[in-house]
ModelCIF file with pLDDT and N, C-alpha, C, O atoms, coordinates in Angstrom:
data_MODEL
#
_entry.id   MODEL 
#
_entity.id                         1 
_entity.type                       polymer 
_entity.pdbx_number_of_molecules   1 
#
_entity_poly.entity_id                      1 
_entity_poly.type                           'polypeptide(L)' 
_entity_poly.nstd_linkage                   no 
_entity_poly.nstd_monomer                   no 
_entity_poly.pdbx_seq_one_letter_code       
;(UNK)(UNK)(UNK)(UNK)(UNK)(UNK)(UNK)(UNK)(UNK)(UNK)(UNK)(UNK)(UNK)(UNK)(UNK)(UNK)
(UNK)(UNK)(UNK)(UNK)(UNK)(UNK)(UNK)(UNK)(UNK)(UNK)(UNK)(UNK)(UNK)(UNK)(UNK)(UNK)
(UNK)(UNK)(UNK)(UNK)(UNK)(UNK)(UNK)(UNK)(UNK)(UNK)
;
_entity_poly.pdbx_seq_one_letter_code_can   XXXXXXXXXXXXXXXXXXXXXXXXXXXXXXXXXXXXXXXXXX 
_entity_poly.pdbx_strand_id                 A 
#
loop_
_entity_poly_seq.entity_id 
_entity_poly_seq.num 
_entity_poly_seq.mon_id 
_entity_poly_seq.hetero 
1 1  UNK n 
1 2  UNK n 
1 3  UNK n 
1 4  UNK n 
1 5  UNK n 
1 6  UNK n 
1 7  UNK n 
1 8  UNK n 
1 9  UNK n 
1 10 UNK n 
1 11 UNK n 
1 12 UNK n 
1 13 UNK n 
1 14 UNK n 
1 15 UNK n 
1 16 UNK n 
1 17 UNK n 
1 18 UNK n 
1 19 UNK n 
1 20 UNK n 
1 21 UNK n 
1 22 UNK n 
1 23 UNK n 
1 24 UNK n 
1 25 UNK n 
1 26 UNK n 
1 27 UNK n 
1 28 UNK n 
1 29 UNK n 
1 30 UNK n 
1 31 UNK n 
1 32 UNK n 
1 33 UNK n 
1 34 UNK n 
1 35 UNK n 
1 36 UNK n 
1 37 UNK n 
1 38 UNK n 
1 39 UNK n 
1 40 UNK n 
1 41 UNK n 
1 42 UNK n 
#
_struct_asym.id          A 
_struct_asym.entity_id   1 
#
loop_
_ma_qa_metric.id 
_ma_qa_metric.mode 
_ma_qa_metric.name 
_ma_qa_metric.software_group_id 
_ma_qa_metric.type 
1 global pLDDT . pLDDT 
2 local  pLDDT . pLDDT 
#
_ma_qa_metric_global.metric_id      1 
_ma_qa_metric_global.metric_value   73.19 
_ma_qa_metric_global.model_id       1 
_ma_qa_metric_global.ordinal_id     1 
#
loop_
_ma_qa_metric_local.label_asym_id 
_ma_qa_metric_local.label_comp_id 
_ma_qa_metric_local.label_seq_id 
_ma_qa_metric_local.metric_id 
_ma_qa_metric_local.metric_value 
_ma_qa_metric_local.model_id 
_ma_qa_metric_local.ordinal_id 
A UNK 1  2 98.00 1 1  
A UNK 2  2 98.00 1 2  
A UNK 3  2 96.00 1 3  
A UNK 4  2 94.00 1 4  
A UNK 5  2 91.00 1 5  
A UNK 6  2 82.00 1 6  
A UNK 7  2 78.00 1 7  
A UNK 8  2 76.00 1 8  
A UNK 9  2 72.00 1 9  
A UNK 10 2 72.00 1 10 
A UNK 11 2 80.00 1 11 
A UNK 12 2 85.00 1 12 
A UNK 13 2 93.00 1 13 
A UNK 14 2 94.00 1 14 
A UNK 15 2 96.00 1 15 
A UNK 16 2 95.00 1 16 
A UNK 17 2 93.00 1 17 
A UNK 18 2 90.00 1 18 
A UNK 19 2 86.00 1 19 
A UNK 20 2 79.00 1 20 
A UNK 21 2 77.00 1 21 
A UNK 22 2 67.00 1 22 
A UNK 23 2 69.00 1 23 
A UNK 24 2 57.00 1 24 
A UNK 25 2 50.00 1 25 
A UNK 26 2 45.00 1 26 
A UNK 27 2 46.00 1 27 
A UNK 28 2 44.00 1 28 
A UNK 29 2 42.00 1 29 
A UNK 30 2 37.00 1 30 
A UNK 31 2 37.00 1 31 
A UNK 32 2 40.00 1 32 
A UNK 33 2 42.00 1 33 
A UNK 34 2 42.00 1 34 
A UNK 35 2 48.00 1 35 
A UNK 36 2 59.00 1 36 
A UNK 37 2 75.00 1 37 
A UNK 38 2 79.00 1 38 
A UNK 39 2 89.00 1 39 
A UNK 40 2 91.00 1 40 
A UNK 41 2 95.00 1 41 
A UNK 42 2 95.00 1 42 
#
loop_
_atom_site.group_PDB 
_atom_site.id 
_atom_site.type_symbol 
_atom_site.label_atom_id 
_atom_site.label_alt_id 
_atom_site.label_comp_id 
_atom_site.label_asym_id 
_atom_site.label_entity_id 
_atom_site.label_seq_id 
_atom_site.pdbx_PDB_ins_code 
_atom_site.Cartn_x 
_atom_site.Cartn_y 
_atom_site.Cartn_z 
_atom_site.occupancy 
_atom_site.B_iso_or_equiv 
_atom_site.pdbx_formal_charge 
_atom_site.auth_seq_id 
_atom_site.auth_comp_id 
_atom_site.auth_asym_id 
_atom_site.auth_atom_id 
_atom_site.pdbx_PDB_model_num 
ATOM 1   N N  . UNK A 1 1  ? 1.644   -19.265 -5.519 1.00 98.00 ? 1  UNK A N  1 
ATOM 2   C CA . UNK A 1 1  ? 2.122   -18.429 -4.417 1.00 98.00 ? 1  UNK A CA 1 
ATOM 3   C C  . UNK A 1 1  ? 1.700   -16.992 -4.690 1.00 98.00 ? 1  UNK A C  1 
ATOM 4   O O  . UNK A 1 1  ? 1.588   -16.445 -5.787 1.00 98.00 ? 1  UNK A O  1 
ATOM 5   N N  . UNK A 1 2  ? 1.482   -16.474 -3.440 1.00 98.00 ? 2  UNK A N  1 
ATOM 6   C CA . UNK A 1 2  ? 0.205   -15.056 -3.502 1.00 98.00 ? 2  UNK A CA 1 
ATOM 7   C C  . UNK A 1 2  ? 1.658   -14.286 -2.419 1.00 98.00 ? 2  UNK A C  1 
ATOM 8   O O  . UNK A 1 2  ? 2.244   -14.934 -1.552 1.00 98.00 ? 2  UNK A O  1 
ATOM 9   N N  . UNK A 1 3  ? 1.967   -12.850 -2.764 1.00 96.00 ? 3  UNK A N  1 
ATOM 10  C CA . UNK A 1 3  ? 2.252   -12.072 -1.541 1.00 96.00 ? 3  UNK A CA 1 
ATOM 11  C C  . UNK A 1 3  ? 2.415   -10.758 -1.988 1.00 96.00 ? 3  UNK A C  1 
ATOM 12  O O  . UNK A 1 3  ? 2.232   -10.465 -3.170 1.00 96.00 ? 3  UNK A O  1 
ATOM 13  N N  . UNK A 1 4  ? 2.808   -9.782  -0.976 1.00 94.00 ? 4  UNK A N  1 
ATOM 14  C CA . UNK A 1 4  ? 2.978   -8.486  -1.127 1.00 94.00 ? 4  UNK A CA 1 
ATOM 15  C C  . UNK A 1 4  ? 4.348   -8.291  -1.192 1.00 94.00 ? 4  UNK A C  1 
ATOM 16  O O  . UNK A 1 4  ? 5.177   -8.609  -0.339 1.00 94.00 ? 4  UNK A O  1 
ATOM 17  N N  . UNK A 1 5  ? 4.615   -7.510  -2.727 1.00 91.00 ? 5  UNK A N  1 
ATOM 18  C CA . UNK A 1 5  ? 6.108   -7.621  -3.140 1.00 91.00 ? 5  UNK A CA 1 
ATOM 19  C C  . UNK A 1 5  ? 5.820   -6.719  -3.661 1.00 91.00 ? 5  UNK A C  1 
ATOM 20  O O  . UNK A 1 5  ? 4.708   -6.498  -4.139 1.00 91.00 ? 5  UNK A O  1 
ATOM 21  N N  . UNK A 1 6  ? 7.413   -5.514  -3.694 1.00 82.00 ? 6  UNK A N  1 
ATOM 22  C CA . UNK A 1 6  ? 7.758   -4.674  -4.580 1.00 82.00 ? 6  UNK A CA 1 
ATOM 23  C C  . UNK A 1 6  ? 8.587   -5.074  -5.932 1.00 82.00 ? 6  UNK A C  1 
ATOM 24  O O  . UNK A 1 6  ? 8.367   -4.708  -7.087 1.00 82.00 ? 6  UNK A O  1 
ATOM 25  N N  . UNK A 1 7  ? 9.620   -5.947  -5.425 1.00 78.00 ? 7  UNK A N  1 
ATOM 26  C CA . UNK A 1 7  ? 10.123  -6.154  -6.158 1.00 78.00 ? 7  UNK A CA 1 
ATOM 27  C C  . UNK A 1 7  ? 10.743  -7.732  -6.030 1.00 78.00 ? 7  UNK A C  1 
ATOM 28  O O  . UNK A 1 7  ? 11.598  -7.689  -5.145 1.00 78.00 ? 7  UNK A O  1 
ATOM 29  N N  . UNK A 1 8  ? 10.639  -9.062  -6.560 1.00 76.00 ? 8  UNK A N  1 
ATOM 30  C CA . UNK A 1 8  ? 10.627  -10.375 -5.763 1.00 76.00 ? 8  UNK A CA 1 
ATOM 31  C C  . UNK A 1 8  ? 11.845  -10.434 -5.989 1.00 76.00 ? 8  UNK A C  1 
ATOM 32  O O  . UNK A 1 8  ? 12.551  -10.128 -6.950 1.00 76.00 ? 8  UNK A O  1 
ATOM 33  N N  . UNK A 1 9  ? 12.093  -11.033 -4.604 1.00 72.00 ? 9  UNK A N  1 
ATOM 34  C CA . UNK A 1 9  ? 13.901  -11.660 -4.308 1.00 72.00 ? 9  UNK A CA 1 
ATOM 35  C C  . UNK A 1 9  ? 14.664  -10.100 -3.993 1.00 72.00 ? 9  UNK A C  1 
ATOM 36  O O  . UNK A 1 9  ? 15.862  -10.017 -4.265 1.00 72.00 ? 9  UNK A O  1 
ATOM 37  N N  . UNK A 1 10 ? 14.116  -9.161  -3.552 1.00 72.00 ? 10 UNK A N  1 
ATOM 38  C CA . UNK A 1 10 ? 15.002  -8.121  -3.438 1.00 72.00 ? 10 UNK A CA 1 
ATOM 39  C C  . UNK A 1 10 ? 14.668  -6.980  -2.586 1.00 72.00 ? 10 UNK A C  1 
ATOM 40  O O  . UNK A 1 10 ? 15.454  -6.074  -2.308 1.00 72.00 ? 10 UNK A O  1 
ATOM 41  N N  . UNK A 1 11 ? 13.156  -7.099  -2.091 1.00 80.00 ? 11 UNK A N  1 
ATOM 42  C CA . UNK A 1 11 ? 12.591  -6.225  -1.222 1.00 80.00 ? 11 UNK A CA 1 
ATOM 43  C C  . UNK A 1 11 ? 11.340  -7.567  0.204  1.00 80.00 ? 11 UNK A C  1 
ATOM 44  O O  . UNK A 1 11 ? 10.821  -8.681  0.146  1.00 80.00 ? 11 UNK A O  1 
ATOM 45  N N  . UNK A 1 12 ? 11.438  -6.695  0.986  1.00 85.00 ? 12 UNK A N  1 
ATOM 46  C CA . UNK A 1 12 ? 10.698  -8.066  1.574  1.00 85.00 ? 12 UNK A CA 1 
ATOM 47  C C  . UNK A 1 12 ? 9.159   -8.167  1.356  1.00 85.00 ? 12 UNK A C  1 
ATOM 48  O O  . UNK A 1 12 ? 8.380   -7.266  1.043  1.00 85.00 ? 12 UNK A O  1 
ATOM 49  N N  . UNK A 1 13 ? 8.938   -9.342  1.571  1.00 93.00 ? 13 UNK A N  1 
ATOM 50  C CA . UNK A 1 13 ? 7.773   -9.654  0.890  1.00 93.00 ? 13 UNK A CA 1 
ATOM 51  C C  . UNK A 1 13 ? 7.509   -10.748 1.954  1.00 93.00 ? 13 UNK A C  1 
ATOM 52  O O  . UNK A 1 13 ? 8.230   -11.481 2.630  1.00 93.00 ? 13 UNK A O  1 
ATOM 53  N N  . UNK A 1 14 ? 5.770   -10.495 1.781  1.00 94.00 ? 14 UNK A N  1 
ATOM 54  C CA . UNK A 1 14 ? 4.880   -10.738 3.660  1.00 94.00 ? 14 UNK A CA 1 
ATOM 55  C C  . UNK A 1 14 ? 3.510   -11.166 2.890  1.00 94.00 ? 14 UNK A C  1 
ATOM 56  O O  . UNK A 1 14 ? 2.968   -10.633 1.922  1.00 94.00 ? 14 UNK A O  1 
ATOM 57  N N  . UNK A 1 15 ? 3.129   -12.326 3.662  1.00 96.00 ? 15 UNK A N  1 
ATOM 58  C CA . UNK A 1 15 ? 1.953   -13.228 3.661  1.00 96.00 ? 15 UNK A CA 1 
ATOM 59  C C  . UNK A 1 15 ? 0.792   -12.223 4.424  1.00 96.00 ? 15 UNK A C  1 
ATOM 60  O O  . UNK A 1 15 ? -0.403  -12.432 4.213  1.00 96.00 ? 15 UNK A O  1 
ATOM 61  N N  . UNK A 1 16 ? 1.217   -11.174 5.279  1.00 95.00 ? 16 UNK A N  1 
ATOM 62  C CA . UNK A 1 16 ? 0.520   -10.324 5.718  1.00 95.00 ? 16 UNK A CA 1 
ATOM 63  C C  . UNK A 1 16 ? 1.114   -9.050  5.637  1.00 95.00 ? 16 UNK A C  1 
ATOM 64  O O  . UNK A 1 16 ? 2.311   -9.072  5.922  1.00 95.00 ? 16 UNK A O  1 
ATOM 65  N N  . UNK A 1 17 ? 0.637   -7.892  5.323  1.00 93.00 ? 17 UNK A N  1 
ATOM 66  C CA . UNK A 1 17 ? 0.728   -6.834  5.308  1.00 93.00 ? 17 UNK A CA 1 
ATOM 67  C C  . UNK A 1 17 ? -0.614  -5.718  5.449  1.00 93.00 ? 17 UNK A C  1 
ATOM 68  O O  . UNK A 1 17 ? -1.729  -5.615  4.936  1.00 93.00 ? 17 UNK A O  1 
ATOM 69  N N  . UNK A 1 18 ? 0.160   -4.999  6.409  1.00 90.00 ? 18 UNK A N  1 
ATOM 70  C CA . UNK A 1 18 ? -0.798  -4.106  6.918  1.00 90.00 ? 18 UNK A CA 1 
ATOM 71  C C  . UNK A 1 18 ? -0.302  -2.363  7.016  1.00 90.00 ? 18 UNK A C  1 
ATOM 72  O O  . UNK A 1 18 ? 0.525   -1.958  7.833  1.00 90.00 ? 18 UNK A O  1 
ATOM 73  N N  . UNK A 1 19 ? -0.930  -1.582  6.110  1.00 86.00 ? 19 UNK A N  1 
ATOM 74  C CA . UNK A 1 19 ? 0.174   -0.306  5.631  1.00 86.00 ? 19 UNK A CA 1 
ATOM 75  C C  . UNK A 1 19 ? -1.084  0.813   6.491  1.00 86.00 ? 19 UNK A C  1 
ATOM 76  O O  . UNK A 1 19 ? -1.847  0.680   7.449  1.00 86.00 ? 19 UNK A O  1 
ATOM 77  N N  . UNK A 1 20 ? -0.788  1.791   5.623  1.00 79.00 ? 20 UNK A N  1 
ATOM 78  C CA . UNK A 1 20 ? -1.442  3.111   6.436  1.00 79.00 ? 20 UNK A CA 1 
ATOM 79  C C  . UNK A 1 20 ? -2.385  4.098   5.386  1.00 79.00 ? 20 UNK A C  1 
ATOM 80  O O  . UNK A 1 20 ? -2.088  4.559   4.284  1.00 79.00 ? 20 UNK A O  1 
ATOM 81  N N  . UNK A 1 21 ? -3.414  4.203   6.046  1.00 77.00 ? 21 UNK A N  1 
ATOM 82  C CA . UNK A 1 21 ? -4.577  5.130   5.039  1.00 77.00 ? 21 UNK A CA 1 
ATOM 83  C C  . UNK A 1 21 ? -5.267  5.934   5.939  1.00 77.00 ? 21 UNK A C  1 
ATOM 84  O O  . UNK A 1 21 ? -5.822  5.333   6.859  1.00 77.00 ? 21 UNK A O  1 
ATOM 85  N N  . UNK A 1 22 ? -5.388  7.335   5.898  1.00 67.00 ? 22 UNK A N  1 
ATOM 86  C CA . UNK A 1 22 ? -5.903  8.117   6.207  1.00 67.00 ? 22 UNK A CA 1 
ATOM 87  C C  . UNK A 1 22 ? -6.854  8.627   5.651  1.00 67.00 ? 22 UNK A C  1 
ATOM 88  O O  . UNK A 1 22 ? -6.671  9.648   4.989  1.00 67.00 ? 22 UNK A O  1 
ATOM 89  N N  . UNK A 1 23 ? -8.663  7.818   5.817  1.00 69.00 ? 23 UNK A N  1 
ATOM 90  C CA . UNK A 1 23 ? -9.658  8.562   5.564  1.00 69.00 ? 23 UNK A CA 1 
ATOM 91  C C  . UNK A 1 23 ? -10.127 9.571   6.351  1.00 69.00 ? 23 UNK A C  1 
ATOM 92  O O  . UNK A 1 23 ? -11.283 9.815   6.005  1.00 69.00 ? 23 UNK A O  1 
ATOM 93  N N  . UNK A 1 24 ? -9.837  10.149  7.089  1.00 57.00 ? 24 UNK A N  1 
ATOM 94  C CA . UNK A 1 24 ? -11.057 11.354  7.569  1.00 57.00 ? 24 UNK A CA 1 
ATOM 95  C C  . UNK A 1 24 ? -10.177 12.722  7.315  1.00 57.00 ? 24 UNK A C  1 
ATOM 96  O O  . UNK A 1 24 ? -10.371 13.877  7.694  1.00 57.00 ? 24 UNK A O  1 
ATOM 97  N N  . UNK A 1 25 ? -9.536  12.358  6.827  1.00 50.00 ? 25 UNK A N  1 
ATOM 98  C CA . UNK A 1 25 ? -8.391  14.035  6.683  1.00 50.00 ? 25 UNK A CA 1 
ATOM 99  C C  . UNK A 1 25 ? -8.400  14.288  5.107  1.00 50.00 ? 25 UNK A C  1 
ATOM 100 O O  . UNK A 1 25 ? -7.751  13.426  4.515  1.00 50.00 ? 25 UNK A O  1 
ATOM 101 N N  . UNK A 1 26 ? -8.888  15.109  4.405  1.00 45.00 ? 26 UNK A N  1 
ATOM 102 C CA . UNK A 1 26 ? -8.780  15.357  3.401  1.00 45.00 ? 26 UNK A CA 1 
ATOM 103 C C  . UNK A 1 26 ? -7.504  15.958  2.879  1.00 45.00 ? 26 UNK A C  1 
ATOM 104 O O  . UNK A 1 26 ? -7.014  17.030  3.235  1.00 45.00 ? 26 UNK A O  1 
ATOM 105 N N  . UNK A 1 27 ? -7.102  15.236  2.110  1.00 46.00 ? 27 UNK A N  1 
ATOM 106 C CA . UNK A 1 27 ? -5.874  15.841  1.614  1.00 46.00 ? 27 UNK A CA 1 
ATOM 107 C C  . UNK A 1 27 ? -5.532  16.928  1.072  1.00 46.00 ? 27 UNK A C  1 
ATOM 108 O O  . UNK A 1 27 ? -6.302  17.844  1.360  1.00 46.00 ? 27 UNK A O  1 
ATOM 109 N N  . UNK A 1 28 ? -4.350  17.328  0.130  1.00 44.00 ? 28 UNK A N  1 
ATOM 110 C CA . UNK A 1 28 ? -4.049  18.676  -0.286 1.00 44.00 ? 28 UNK A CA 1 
ATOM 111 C C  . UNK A 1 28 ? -4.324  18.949  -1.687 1.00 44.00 ? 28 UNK A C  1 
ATOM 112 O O  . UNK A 1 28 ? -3.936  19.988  -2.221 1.00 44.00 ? 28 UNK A O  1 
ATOM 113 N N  . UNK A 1 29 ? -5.152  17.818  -2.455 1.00 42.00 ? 29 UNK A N  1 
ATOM 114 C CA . UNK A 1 29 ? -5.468  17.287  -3.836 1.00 42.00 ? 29 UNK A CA 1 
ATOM 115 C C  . UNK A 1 29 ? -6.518  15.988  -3.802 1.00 42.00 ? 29 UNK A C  1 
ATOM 116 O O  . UNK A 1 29 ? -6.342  15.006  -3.081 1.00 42.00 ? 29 UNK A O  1 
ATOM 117 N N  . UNK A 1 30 ? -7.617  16.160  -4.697 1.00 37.00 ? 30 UNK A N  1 
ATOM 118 C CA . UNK A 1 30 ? -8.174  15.077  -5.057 1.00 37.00 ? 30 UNK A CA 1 
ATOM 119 C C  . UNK A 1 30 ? -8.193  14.692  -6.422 1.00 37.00 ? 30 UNK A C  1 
ATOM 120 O O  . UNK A 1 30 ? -8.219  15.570  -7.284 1.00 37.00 ? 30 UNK A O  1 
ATOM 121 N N  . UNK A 1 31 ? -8.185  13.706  -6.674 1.00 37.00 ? 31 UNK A N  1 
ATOM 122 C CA . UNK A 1 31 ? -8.368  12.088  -5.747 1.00 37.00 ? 31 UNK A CA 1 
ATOM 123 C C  . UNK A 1 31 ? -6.730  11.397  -5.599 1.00 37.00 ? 31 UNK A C  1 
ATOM 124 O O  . UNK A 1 31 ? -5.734  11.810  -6.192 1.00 37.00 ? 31 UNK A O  1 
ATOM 125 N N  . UNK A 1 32 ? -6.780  10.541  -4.881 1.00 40.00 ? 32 UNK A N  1 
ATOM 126 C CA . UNK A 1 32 ? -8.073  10.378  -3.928 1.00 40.00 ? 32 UNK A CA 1 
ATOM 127 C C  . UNK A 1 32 ? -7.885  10.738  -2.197 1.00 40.00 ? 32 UNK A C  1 
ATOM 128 O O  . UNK A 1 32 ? -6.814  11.198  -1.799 1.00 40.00 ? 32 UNK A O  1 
ATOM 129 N N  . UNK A 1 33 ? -8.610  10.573  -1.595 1.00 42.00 ? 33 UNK A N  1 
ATOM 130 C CA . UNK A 1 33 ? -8.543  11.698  -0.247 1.00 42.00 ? 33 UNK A CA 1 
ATOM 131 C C  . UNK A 1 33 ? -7.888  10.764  0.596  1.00 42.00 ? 33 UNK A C  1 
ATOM 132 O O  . UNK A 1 33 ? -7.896  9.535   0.653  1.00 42.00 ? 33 UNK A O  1 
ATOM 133 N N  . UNK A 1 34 ? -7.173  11.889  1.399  1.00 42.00 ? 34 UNK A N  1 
ATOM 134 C CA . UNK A 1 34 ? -5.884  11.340  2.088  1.00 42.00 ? 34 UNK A CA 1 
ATOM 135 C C  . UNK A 1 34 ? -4.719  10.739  2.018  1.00 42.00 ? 34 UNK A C  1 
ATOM 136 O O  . UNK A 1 34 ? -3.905  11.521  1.527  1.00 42.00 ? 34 UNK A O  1 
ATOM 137 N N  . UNK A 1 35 ? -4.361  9.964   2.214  1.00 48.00 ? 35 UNK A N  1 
ATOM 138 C CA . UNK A 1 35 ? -3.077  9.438   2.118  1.00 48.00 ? 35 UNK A CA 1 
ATOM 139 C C  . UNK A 1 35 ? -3.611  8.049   1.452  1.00 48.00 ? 35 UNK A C  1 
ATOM 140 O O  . UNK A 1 35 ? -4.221  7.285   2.199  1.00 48.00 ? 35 UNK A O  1 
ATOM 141 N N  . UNK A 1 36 ? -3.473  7.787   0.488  1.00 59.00 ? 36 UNK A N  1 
ATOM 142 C CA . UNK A 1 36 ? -4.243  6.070   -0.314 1.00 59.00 ? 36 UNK A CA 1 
ATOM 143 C C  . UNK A 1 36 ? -3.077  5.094   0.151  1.00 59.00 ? 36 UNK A C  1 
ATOM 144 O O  . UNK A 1 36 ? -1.869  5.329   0.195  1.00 59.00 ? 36 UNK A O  1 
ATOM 145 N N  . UNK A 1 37 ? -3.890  3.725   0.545  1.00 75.00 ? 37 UNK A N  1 
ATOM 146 C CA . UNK A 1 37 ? -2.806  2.912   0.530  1.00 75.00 ? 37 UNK A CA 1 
ATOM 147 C C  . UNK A 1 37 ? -2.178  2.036   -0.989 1.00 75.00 ? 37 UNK A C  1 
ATOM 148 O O  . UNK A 1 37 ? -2.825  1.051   -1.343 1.00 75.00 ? 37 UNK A O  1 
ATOM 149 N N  . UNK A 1 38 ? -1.294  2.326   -1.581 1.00 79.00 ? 38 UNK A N  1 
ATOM 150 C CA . UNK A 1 38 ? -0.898  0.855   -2.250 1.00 79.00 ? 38 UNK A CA 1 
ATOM 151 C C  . UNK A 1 38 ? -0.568  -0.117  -2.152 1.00 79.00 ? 38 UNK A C  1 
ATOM 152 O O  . UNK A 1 38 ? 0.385   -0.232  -1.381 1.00 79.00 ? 38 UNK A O  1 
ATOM 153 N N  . UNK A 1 39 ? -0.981  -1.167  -2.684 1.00 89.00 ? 39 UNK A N  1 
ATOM 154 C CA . UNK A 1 39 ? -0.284  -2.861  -2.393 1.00 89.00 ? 39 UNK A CA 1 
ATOM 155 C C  . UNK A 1 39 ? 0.093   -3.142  -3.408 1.00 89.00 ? 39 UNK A C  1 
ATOM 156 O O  . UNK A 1 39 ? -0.712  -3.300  -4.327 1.00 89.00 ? 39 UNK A O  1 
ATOM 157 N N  . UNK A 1 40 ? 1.439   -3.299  -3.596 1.00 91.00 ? 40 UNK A N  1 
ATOM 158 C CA . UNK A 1 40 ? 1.579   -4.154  -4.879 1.00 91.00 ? 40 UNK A CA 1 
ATOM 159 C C  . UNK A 1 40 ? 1.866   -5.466  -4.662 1.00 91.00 ? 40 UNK A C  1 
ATOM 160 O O  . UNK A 1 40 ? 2.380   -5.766  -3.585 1.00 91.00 ? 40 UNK A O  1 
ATOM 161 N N  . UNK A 1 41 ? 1.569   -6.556  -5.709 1.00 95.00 ? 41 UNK A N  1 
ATOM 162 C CA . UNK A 1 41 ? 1.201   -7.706  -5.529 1.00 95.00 ? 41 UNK A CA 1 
ATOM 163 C C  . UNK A 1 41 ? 1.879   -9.179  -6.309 1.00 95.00 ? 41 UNK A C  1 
ATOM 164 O O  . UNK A 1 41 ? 1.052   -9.748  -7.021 1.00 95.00 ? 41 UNK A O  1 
ATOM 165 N N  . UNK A 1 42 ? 2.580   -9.513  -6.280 1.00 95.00 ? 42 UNK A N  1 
ATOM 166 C CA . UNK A 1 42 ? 3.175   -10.479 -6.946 1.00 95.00 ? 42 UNK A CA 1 
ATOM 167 C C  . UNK A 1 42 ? 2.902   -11.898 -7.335 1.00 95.00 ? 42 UNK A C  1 
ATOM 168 O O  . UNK A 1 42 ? 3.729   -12.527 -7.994 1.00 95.00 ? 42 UNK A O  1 
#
């Protein structure tokens, strides 16, 4: 079993997930530019 979890049995956790990344706006610090997405993965 594969999913996107923060923390298992206690945060929700999805066979699909789809978050937010902002490449064309450079951020206020590099690296890395914009807003990065993380996935963490269980």
């Amino acid at each position: 079993d594969i999913r996107m979890t923060f923390l298992p049995n206690s945060n929700p956790e999805q066979k699909k997930f789809i978050t937010r990344y902002n490449c064309d706006t450079m951020g206020p610090f590099l690296p890395p530019r914009g807003d990065p997405s993380q996935i963490p993965i269980g």
